[in-house]
Protein backbone atom coordinates (compact mmCIF):
# COMPACT_ATOMS: atom_id res chain seq x y z
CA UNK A 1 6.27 6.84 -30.29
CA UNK A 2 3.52 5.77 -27.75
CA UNK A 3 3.24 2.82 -29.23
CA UNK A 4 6.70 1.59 -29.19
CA UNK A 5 6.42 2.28 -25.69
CA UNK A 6 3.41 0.22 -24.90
CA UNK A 7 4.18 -2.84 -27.59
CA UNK A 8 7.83 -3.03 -26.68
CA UNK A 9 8.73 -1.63 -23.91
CA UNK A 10 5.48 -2.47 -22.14
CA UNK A 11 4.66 -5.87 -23.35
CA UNK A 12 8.01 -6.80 -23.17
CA UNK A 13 8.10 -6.14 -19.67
CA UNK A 14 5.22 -7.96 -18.42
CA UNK A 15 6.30 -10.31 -20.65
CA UNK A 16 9.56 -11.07 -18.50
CA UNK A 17 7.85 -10.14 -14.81
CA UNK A 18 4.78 -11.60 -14.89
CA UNK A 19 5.00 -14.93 -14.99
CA UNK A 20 8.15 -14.40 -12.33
CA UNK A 21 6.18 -12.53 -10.05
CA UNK A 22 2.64 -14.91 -9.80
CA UNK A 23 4.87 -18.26 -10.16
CA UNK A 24 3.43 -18.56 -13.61
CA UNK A 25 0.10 -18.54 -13.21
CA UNK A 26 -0.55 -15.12 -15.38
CA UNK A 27 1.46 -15.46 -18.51
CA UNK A 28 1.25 -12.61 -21.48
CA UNK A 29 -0.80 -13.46 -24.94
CA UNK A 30 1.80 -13.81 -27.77
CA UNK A 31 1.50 -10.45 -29.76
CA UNK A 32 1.12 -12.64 -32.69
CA UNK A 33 -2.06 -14.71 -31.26
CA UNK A 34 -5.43 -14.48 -32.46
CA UNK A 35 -7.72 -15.29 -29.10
CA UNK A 36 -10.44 -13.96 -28.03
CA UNK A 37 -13.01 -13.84 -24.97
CA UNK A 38 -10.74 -11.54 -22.58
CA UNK A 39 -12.63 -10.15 -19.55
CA UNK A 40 -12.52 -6.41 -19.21
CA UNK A 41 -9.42 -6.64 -17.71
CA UNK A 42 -7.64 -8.39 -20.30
CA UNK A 43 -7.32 -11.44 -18.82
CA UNK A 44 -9.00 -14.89 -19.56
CA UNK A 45 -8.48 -18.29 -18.07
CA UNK A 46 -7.64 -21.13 -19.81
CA UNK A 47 -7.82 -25.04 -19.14
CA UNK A 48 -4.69 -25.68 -17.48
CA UNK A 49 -6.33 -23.26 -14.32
CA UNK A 50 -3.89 -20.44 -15.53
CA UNK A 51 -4.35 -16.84 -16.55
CA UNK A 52 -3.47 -15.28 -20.00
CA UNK A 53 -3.22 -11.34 -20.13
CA UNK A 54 -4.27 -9.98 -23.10
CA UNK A 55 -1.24 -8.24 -25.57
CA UNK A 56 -2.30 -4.74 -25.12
CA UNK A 57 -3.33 -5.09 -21.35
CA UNK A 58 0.53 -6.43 -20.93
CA UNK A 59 1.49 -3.37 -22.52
CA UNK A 60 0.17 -0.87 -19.86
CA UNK A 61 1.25 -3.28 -16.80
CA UNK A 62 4.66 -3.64 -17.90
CA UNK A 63 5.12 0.38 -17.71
CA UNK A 64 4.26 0.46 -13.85
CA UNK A 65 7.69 -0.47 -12.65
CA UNK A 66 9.23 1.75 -15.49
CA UNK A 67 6.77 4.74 -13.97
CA UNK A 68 8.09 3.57 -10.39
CA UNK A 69 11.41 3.61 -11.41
CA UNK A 70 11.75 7.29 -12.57
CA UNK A 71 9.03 8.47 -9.64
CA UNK A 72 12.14 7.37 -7.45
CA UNK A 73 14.69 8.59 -9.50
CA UNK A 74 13.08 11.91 -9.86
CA UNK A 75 12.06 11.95 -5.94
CA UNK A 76 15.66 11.51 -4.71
CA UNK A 77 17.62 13.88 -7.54
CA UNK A 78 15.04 16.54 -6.26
């Protein structure tokens, strides 16, 4: 169950909102890719000047507006 949430939920996610929200300079490693050399952060710069974020890094940043979401929801039904 957790890791439908991270993979596709998640990743899916960051997917969409990353690249909206940094004017594409972070996009999200294909889930299918093989790279290496990510930072500890999950994140790794490539030629073009632009950011990749590693598959399961994607994962956990794509839950923060989900998290955000219900905070609110569960601040203003209480």
């Amino acid at each position: 169950m957790i890791d439908f949430i991270f993979e596709v939920i998640g990743y899916t996610t960051a997917r969409l909102v990353l690249p909206l929200i940094t004017g594409g300079k972070v996009r999200v490693q294909a889930i299918s890719s093989t790279e290496t050399g990510f930072n500890w952060l999950g994140f790794k710069r490539v030629p073009d000047g632009s950011l990749i974020c590693q598959a399961p890094m994607a994962g956990w940043i794509g839950l923060i507006p989900w998290v955000v979401v219900v905070a609110v929801l569960i601040l203003t039904i209480a």
